[in-house]
N, C-alpha and C. Protein backbone atom coordinates (compact mmCIF):
# COMPACT_ATOMS: atom_id res chain seq x y z
N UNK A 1 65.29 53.84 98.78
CA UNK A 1 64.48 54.99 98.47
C UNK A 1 65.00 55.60 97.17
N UNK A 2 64.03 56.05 96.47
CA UNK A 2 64.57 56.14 94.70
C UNK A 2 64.59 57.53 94.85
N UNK A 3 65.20 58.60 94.47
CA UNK A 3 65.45 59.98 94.16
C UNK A 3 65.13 60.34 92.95
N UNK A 4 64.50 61.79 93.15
CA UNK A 4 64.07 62.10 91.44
C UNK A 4 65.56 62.81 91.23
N UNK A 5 64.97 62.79 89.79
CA UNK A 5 66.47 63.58 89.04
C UNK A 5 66.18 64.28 89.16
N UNK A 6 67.36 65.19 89.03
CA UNK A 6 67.39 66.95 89.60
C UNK A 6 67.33 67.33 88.00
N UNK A 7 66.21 68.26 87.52
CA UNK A 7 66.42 68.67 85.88
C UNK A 7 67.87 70.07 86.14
N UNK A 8 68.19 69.42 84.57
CA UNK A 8 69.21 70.45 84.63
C UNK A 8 69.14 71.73 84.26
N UNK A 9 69.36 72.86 84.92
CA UNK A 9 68.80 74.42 85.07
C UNK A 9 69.80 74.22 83.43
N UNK A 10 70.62 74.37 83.09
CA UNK A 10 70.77 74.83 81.74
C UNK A 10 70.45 74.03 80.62
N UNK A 11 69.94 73.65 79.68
CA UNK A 11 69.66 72.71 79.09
C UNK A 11 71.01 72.49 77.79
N UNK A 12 70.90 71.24 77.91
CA UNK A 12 72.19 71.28 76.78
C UNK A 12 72.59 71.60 75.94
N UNK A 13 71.99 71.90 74.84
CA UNK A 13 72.26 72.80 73.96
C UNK A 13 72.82 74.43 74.34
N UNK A 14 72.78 74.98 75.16
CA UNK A 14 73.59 75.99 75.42
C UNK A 14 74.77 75.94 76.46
N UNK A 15 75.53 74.52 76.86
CA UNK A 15 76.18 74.89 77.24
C UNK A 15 77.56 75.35 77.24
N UNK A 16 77.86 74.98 75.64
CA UNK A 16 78.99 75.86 75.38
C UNK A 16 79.09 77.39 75.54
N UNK A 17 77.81 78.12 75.47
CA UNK A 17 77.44 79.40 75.59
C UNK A 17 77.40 80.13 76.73
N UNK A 18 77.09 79.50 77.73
CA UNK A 18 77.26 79.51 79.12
C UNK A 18 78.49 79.57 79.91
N UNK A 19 79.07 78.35 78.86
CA UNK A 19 80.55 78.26 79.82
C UNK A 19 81.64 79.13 79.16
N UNK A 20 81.51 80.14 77.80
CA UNK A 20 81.98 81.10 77.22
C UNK A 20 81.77 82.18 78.52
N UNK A 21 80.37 82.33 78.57
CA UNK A 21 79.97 83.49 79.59
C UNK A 21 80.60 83.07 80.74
N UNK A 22 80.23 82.55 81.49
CA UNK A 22 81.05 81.90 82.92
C UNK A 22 82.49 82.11 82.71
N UNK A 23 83.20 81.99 81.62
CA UNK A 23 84.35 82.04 81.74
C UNK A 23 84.96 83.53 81.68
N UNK A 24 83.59 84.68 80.41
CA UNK A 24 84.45 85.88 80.88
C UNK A 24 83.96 86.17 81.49
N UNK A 25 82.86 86.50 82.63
CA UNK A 25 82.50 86.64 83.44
C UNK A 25 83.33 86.39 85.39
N UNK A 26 83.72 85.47 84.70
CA UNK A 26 85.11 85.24 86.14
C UNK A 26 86.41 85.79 85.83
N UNK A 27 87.00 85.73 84.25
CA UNK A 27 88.38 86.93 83.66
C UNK A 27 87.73 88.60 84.64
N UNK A 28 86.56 89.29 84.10
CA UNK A 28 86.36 90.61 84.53
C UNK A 28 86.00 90.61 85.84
N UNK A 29 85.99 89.32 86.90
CA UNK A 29 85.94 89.38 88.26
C UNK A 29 87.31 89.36 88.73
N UNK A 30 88.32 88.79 88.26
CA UNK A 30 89.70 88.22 88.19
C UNK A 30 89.87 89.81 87.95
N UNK A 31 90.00 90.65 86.90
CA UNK A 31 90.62 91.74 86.82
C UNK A 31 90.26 92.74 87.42
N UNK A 32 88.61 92.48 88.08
CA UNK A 32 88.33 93.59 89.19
C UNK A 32 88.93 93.62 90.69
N UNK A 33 89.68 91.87 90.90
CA UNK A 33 90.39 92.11 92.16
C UNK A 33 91.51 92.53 91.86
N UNK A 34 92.27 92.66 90.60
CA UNK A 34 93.73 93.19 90.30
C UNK A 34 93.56 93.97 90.50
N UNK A 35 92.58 94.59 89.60
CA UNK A 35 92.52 96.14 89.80
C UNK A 35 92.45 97.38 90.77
N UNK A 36 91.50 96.68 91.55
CA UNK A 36 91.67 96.87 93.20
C UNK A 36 93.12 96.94 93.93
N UNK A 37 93.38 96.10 93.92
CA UNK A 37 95.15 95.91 94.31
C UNK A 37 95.92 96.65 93.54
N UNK A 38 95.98 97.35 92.23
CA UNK A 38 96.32 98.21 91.98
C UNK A 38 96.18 99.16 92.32
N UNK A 39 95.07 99.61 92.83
CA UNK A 39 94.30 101.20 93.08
C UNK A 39 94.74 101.27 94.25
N UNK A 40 95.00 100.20 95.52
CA UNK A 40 95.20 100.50 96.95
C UNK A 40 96.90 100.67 97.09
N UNK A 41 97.45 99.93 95.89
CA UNK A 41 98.99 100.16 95.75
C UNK A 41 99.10 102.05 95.55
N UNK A 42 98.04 101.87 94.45
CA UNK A 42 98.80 103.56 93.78
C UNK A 42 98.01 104.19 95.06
N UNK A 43 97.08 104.42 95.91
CA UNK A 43 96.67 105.25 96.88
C UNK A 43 97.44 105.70 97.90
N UNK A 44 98.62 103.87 98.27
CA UNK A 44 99.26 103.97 99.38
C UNK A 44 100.28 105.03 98.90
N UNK A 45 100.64 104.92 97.83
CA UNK A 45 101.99 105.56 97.44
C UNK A 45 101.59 107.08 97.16
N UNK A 46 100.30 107.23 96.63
CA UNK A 46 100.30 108.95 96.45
C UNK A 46 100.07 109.48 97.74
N UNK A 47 99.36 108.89 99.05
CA UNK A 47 98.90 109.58 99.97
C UNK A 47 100.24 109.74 100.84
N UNK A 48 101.25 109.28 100.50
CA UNK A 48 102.65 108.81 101.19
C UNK A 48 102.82 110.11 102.29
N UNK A 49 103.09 110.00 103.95
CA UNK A 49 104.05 110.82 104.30
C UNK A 49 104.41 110.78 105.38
N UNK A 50 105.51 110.99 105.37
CA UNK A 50 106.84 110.59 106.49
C UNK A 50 106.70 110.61 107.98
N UNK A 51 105.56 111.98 107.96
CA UNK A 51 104.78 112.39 109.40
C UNK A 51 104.55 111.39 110.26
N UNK A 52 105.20 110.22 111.13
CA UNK A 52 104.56 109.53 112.62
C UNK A 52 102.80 109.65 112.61
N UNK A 53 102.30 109.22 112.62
CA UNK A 53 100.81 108.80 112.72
C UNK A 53 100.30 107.98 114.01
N UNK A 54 99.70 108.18 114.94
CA UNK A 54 98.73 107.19 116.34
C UNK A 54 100.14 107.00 116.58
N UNK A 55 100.41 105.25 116.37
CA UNK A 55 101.32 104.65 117.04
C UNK A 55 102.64 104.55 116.77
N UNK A 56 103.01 105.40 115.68
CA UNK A 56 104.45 105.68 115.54
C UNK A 56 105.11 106.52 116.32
N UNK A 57 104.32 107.11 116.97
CA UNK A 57 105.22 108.40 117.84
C UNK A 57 105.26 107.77 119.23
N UNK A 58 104.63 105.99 119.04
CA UNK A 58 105.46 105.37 120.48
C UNK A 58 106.78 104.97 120.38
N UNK A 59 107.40 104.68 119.13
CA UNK A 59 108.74 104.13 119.26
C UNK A 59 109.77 106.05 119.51
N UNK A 60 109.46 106.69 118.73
CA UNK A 60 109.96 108.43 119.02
C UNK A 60 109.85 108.20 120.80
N UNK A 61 109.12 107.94 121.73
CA UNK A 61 108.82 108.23 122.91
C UNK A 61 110.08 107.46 123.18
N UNK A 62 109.55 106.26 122.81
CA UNK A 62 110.44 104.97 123.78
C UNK A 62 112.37 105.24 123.45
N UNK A 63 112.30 105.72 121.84
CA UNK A 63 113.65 106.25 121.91
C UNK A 63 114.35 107.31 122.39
N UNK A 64 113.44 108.98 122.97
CA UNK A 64 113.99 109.86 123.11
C UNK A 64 113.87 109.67 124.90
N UNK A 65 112.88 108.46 125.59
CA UNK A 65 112.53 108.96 126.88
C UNK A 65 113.63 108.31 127.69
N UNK A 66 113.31 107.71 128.85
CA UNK A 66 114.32 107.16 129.87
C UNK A 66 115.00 105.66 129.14
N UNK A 67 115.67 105.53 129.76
CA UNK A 67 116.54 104.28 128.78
C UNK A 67 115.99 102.95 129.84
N UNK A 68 115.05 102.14 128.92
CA UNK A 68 114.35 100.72 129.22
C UNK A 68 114.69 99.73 128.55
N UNK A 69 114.71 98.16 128.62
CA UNK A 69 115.22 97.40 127.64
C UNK A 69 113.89 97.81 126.85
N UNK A 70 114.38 96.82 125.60
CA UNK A 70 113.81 96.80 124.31
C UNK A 70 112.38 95.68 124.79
N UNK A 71 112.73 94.42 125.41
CA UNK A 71 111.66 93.67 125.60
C UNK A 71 110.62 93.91 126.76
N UNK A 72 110.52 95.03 127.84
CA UNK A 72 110.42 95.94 128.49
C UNK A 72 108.88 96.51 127.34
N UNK A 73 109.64 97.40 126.39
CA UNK A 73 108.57 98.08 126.37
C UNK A 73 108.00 97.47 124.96
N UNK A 74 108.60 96.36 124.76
CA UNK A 74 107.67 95.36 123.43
C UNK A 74 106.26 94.90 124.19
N UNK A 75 106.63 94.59 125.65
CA UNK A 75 105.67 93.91 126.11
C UNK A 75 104.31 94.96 127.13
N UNK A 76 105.08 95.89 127.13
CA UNK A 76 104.16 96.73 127.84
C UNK A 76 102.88 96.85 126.94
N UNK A 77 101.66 97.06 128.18
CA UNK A 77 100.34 97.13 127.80
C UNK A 77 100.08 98.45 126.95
N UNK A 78 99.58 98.63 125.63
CA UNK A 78 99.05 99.43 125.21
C UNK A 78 97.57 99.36 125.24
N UNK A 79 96.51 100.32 125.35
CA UNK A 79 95.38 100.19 126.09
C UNK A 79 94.98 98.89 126.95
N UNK A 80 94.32 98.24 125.87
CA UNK A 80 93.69 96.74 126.67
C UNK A 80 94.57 95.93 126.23
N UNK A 81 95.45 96.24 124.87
CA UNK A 81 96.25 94.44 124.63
C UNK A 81 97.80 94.93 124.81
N UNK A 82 98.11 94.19 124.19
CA UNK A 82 99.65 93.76 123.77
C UNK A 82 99.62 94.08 122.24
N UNK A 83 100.80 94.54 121.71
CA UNK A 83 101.34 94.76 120.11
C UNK A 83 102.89 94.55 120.26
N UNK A 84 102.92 93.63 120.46
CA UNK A 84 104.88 93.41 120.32
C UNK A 84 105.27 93.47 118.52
N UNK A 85 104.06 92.58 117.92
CA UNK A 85 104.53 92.32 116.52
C UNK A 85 104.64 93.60 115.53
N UNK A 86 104.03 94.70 116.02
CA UNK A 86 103.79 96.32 115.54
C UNK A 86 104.74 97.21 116.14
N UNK A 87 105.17 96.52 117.19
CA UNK A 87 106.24 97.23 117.53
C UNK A 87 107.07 96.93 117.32
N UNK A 88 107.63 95.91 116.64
CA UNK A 88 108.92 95.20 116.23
C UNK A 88 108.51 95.84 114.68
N UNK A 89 107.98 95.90 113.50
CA UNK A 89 108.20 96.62 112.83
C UNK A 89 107.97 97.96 113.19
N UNK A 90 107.23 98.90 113.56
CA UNK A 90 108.02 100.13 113.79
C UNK A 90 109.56 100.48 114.08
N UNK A 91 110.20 99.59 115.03
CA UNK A 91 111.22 99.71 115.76
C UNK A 91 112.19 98.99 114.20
N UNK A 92 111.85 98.67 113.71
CA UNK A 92 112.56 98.10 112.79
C UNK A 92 112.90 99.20 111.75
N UNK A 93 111.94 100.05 111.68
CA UNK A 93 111.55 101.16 110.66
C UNK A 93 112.74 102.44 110.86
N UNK A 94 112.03 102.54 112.54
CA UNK A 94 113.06 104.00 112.95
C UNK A 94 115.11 103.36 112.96
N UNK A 95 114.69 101.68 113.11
CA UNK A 95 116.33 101.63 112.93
C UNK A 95 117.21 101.20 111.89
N UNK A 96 116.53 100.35 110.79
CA UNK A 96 116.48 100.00 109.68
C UNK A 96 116.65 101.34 108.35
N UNK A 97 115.56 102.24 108.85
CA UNK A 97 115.13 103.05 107.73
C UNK A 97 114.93 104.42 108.33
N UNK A 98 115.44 104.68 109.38
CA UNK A 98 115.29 105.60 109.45
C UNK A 98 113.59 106.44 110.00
N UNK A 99 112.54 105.54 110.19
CA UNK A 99 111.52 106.05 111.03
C UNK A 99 110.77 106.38 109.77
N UNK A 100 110.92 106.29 108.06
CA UNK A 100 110.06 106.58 106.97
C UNK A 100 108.88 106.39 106.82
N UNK A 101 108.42 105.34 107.64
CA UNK A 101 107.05 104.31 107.46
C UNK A 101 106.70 103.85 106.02
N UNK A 102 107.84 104.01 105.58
CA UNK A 102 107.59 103.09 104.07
C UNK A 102 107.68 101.35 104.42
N UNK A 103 108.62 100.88 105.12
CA UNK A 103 108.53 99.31 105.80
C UNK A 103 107.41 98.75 106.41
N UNK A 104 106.77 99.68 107.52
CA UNK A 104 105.54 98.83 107.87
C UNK A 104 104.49 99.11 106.72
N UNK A 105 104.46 99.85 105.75
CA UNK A 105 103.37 100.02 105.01
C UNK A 105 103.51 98.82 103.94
N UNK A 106 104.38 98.54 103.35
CA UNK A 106 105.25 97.21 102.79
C UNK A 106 104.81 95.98 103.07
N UNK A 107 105.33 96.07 104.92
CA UNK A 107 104.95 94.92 105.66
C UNK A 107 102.74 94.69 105.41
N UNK A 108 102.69 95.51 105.85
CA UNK A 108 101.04 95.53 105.60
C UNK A 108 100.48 95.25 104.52
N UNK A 109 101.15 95.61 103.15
CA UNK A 109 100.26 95.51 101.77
C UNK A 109 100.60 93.39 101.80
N UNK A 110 102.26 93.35 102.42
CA UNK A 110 102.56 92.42 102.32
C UNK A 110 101.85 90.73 103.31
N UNK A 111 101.40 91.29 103.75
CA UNK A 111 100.41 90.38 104.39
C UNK A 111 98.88 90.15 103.95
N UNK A 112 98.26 91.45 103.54
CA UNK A 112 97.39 90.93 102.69
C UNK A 112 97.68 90.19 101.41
N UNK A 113 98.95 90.43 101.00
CA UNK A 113 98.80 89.46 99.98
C UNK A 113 99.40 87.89 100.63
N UNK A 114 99.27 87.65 100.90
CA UNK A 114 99.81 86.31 101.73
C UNK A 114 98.58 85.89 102.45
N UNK A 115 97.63 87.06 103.33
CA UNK A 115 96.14 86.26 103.24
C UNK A 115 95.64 85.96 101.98
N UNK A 116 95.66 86.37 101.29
CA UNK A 116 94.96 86.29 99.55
C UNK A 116 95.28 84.93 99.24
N UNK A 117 96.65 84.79 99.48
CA UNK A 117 97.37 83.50 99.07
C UNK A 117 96.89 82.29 99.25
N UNK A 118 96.65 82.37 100.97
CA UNK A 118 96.12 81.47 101.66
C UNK A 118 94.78 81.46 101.24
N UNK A 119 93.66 82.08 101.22
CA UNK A 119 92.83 81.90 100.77
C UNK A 119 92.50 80.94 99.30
N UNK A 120 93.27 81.31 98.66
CA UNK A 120 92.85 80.97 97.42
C UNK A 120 93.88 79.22 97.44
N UNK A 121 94.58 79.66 98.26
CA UNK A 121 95.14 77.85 98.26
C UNK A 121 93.43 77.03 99.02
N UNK A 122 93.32 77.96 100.33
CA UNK A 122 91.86 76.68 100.44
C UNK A 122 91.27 76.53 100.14
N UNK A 123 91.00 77.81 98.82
CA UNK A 123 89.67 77.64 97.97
C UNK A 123 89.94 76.12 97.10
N UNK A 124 91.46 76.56 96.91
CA UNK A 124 91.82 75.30 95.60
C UNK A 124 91.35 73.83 96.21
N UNK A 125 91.94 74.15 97.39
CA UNK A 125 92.35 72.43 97.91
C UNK A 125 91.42 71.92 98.68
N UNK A 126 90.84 72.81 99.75
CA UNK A 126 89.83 72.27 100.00
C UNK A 126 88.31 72.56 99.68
N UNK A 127 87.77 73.58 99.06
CA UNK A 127 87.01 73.67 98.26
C UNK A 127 87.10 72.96 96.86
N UNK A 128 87.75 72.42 96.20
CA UNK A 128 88.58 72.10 95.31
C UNK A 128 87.81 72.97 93.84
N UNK A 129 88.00 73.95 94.30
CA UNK A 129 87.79 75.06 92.96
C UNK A 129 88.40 74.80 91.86
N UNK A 130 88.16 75.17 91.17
CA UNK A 130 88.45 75.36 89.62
C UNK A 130 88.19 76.14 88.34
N UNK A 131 89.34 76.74 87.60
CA UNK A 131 88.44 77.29 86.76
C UNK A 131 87.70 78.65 87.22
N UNK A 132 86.40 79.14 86.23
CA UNK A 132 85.87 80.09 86.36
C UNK A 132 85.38 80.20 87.78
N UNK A 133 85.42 79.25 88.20
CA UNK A 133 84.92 79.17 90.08
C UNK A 133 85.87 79.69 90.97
N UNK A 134 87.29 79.05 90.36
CA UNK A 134 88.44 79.89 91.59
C UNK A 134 88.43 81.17 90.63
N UNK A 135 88.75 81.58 89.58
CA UNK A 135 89.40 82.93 89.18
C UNK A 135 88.09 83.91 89.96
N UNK A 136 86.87 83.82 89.90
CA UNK A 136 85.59 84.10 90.66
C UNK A 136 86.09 84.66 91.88
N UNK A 137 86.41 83.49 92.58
CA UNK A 137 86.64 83.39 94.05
C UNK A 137 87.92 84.36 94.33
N UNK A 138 88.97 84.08 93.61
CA UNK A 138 90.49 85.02 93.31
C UNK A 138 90.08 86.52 93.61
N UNK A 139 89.00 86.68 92.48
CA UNK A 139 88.43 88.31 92.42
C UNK A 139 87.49 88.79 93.20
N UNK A 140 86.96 87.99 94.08
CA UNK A 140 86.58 88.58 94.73
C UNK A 140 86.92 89.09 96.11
N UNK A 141 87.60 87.66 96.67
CA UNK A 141 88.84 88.02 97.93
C UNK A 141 89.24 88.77 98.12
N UNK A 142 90.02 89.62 96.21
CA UNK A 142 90.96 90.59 96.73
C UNK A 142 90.25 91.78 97.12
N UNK A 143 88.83 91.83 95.96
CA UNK A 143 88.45 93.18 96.03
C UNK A 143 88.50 92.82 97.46
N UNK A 144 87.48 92.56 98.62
CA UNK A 144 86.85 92.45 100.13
C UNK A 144 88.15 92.43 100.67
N UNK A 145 89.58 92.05 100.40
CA UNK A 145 91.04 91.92 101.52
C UNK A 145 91.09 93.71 101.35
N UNK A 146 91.61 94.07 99.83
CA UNK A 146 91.69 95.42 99.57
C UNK A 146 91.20 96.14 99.35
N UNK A 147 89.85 96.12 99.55
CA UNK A 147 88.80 97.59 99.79
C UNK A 147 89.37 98.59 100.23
N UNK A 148 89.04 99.61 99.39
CA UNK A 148 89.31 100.74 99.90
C UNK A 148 88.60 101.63 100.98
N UNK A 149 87.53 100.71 101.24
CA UNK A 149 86.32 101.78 101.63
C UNK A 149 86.82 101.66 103.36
């Protein structure tokens, strides 16, 4: 069975012009996810404060109340699930640092960037991106990981 040719949407003569555009066109997508990641860096740090928030004032409980092991109340039910891994940094926080919540906030920026990471490795490898296609893909991840909204 013979296939027609697919015409080509850009015609040749412009495609050096195209791939100029395509290329800054993915730089100012590339610098709109930095930028983003900048803005949620400087937000975390101006809105900063020391005050216990929801679930920080469970490790304050668990330290000032009756004396339980540690894996005791890692595993205890909070509403419907389990959070051992949130409670191991909190608990890390009040003993490490003193209860600041500068560590889990750290820990947090620090995992989105490590999803980012991952992402953009499968974009590479198994999407096998390239070019104005991954820096594209780069900028846009971050904005949607680090939205502020």
């Amino acid at each position: 069975m013979d296939t027609l040719p697919i015409p080509a949407i850009i015609p040749k003569g412009n495609r050096s012009s195209t791939s100029f555009a395509a290329s800054l066109l993915s730089y100012l997508t590339l610098a709109g996810g930095v930028g983003t990641i900048g803005a949620v860096a400087y937000f975390v740090v101006r809105s900063y404060t020391c005050l216990p928030f929801w679930d920080s004032w469970s490790v304050s409980i668990f330290l000032a109340g009756p004396k339980r092991s540690v894996l005791e109340w890692l595993w205890a039910q909070h509403n419907e699930h389990r959070i051992p891994l949130s409670k191991i940094v909190l608990w890390l926080d009040y003993r490490l640092f003193h209860g600041m919540d500068v560590f889990p906030r750290c820990c947090i920026f620090l995992a989105q960037l490590m999803l980012l990471s991952v992402l953009l490795c499968a974009f590479a490898t198994l999407g096998k991106m390239r070019g104005p296609l991954l820096r594209s893909a780069a900028g846009i991840s971050a904005v949607c990981l680090f939205s502020t909204a």
